[in-house]
Protein backbone atom coordinates (compact mmCIF):
# COMPACT_ATOMS: atom_id res chain seq x y z
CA UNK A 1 8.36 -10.53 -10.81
CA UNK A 2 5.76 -10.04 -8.21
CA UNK A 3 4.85 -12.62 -5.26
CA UNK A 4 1.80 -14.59 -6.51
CA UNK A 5 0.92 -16.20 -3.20
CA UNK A 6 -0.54 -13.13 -1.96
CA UNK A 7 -2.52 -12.47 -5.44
CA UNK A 8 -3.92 -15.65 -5.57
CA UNK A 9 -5.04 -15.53 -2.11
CA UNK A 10 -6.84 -11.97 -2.98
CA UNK A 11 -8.51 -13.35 -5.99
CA UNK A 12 -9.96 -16.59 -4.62
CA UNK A 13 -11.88 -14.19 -2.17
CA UNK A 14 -13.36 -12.05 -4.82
CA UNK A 15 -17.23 -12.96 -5.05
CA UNK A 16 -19.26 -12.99 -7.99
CA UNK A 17 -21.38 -10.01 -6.68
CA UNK A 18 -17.67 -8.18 -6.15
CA UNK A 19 -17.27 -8.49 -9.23
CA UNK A 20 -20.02 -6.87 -10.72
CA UNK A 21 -20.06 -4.22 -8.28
CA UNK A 22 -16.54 -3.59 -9.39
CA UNK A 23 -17.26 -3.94 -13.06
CA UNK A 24 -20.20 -1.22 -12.42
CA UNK A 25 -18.23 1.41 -10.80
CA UNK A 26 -17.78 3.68 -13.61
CA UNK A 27 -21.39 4.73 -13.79
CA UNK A 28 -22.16 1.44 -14.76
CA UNK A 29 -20.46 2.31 -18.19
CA UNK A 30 -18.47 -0.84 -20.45
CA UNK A 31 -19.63 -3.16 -17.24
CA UNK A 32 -20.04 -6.17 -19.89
CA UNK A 33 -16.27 -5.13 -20.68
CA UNK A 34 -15.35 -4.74 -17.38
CA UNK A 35 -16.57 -8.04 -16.49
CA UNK A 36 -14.90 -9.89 -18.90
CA UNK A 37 -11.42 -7.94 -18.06
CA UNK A 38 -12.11 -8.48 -14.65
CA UNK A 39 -12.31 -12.53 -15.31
CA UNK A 40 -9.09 -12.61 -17.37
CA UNK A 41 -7.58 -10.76 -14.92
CA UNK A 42 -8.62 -13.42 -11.82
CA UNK A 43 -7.60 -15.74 -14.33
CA UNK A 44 -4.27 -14.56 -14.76
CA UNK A 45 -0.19 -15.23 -13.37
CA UNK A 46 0.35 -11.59 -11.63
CA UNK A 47 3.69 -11.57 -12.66
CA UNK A 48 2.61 -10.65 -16.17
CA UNK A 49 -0.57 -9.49 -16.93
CA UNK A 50 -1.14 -6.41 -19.12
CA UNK A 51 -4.07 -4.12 -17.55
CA UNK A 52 -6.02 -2.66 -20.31
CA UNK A 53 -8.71 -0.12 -19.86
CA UNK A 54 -10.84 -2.26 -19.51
CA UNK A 55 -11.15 -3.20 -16.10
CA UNK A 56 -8.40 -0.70 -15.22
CA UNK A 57 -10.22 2.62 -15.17
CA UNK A 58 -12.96 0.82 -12.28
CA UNK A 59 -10.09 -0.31 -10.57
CA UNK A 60 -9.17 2.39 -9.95
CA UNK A 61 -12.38 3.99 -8.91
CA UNK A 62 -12.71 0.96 -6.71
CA UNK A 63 -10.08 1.46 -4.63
CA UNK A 64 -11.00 5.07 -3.54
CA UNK A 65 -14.38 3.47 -1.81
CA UNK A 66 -12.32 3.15 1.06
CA UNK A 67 -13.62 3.14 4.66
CA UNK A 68 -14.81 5.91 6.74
CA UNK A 69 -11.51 8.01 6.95
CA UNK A 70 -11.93 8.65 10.88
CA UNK A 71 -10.66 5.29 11.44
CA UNK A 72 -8.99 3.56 8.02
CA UNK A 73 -9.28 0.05 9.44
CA UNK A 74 -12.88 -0.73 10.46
CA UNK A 75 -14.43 -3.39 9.11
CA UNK A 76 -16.61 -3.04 5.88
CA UNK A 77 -15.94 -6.41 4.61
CA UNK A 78 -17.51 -6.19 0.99
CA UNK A 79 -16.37 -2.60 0.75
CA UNK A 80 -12.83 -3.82 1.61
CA UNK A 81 -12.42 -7.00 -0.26
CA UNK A 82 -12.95 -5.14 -3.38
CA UNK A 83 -10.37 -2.32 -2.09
CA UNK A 84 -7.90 -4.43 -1.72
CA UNK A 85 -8.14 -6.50 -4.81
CA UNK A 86 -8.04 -3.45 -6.90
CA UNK A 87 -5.04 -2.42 -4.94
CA UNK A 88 -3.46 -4.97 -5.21
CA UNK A 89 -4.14 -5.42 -9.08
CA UNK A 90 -2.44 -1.84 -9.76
CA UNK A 91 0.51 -2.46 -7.68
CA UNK A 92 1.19 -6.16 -9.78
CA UNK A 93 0.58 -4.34 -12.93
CA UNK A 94 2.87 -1.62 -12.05
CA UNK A 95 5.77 -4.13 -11.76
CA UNK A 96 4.74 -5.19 -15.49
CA UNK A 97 6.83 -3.37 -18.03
CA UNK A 98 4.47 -3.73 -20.20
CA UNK A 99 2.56 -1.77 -18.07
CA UNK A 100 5.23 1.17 -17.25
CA UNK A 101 4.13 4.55 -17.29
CA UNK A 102 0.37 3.67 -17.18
CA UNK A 103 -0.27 2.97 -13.10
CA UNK A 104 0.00 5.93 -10.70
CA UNK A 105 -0.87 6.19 -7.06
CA UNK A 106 1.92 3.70 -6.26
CA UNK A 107 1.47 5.23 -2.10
CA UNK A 108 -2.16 5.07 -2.04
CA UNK A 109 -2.55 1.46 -3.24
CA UNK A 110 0.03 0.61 -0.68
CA UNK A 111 -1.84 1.97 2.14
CA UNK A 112 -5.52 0.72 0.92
CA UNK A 113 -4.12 -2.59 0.43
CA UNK A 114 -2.69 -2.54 3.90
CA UNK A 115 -5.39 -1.05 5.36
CA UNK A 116 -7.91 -3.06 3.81
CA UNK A 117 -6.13 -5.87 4.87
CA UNK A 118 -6.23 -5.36 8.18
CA UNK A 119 -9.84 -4.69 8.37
CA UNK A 120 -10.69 -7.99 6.90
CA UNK A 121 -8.37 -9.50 9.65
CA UNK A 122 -6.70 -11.68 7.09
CA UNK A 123 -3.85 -13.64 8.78
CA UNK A 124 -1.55 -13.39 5.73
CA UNK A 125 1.16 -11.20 6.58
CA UNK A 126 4.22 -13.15 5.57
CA UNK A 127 2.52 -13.22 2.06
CA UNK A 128 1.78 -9.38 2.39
CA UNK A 129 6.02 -9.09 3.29
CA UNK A 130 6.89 -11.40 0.16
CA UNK A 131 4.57 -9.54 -1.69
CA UNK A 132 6.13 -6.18 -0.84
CA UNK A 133 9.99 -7.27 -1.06
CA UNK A 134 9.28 -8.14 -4.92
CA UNK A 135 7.50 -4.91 -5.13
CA UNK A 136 10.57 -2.78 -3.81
CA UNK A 137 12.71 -4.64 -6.13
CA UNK A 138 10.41 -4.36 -8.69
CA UNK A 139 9.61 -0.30 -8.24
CA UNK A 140 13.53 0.69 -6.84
CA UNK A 141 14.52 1.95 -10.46
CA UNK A 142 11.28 3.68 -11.20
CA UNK A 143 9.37 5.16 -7.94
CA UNK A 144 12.04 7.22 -6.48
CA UNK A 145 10.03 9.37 -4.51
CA UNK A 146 7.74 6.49 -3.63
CA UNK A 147 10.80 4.08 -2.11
CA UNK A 148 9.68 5.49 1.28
CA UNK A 149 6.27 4.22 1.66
CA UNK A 150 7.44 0.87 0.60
CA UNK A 151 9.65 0.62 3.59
CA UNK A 152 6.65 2.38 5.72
CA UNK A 153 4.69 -0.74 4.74
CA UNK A 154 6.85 -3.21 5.10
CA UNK A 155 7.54 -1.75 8.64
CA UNK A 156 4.39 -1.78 9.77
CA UNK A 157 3.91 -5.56 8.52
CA UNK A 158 6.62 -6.79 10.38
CA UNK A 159 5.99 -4.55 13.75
CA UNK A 160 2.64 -6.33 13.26
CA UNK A 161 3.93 -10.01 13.05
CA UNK A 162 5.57 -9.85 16.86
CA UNK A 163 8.48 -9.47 18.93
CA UNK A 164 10.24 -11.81 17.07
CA UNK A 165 10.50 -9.66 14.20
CA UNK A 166 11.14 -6.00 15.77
CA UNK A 167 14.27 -6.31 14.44
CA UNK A 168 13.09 -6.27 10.73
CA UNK A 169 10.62 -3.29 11.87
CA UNK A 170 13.40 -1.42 13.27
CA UNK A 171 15.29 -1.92 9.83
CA UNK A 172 12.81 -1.14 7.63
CA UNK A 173 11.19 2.24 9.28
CA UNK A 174 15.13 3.09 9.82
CA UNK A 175 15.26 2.55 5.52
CA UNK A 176 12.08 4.38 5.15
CA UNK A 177 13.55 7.59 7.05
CA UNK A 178 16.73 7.45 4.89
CA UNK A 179 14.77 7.35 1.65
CA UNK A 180 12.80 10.48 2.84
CA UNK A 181 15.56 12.33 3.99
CA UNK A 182 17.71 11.80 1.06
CA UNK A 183 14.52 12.17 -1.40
CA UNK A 184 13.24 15.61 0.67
CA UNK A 185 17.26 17.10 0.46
CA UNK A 186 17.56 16.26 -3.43
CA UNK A 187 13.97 17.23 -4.61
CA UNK A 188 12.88 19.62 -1.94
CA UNK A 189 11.13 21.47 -4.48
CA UNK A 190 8.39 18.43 -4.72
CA UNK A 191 8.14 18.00 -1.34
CA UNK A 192 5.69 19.22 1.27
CA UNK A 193 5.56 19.54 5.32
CA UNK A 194 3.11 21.14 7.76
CA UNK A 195 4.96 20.19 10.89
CA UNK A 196 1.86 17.86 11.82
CA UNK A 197 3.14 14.41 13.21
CA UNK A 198 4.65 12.19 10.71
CA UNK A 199 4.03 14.66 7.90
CA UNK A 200 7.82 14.77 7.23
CA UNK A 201 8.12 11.79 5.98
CA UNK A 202 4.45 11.10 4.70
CA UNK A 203 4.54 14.62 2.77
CA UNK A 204 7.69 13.34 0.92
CA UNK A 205 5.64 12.88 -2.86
CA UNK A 206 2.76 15.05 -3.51
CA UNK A 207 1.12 11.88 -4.78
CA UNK A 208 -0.13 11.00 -1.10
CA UNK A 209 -3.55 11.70 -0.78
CA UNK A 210 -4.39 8.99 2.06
CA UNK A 211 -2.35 10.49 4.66
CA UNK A 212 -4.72 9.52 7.29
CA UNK A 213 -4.38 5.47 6.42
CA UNK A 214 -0.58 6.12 6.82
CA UNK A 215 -1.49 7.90 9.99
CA UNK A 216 -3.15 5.42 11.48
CA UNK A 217 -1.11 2.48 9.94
CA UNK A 218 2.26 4.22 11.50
CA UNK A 219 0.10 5.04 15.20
CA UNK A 220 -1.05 1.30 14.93
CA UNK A 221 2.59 -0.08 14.33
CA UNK A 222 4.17 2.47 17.82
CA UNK A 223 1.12 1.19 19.65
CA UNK A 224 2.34 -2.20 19.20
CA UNK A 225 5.77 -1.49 19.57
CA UNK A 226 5.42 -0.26 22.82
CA UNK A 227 2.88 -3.14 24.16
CA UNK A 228 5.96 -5.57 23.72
CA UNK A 229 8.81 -3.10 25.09
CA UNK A 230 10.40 -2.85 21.64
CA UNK A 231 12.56 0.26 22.03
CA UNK A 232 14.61 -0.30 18.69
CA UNK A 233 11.42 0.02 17.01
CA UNK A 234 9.98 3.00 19.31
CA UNK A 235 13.06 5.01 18.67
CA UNK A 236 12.50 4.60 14.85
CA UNK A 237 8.88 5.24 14.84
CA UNK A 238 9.30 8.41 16.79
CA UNK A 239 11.66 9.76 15.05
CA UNK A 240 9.66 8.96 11.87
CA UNK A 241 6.74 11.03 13.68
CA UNK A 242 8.51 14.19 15.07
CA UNK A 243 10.85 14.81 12.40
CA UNK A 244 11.36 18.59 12.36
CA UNK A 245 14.06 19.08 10.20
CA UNK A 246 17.66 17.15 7.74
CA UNK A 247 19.41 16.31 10.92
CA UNK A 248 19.64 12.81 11.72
């Protein structure tokens, strides 16, 4: 089960326009389908939709028309309304088991839908947490090498929500480093590293193609941290970022 607060919140900002734009973006091919999958979709609970081809595939084209990648969370606001719906659309359906097997990308959904997010300035981030603690529940069994980036976001939400919840931050970046480290000395034969900041844990799945939203998600989050002193926080971060090697 997946947090429907968040979904419905999504979905009652969707436009009419959105979606045909949405419903177009395969080369304007099936966009009568697409439209009519699109409305069953807004018109249904999150926590149990199947996502058929129909409006799947332009989902998923949709959420790669992200913002310019120099700077992730500038504000577009058509371009990332429909970015974050779709994003949020494959990560519900990928807590469906109806759905197993047929959504990929969990990583890059996560960080368009958090990036998107805070571009539109939406004031919803408790939503965006309860959202994400079904999702790691959800995904635990299933997304091994994706557990990371869960923890990543959920992270950056809370360093985002104040001084009052550096705590959680702290926790949460601290679980995100575990679930790299362990993942990276199990599988190290999937994993990746260039010795560029943060690429230790970011290059953990070779599905993460949007390394520059996590970039700038993670710099946004220490930049935070250290305008309100929160040291528990800036020792997790940094060690997150300069990672060279196993050894905690």
């Amino acid at each position: 089960m997946v947090e429907t607060e968040l979904w419905k919140f999504i979905s009652s900002e969707l436009t009419d326009e959105d979606v045909r734009i949405i419903a177009a973006a395969d080369y304007g091919n099936d966009d009568d389908e697409n439209v009519v999958g699109l409305r069953c979709l807004l018109s249904a609970d999150a926590c149990g939709f199947k996502l058929e081809w129909h409006p799947k595939e332009v989902l998923e084209l949709t959420r790669w028309q992200t913002v310019v990648e120099s700077d992730p969370m500038v504000r577009q606001t058509g371009v990332n309304r429909r970015c974050v719906f779709a994003a949020a659309a494959l990560l519900c359906a990928s807590c469906v088991p109806i759905n197993e097997g047929r959504i990929h990308a969990i990583t890059e959904n996560l960080a368009i839908l958090l990036a998107s997010h805070f571009a539109l300035n939406w004031q919803r981030l408790p939503e965006l947490d309860n959202f994400l603690a079904k999702l790691e529940i959800a995904l635990r069994t299933e997304f091994d090498d994706e557990m990371a980036f869960v923890y990543l976001a959920r992270g950056i939400i809370a360093s985002q929500r104040g001084p009052q919840h550096s705590d959680d931050a702290a926790l949460h970046f601290h679980r995100a480093f575990d679930a790299a480290w362990r993942y990276r000395k199990e599988s190290p034969e999937t994993c990746t590293w260039d010795k560029s900041p943060w690429s230790w844990v970011l290059q953990t799945t070779f599905f993460t193609q949007r390394i520059f939203f996590w970039q700038s998600l993670l710099e946004r989050s220490l930049d935070s941290a250290n305008h309100n002193n929160c040291q528990p926080v800036i020792s997790e971060l940094i060690k997150l970022r300069d990672t060279q090697d196993f050894q905690k």
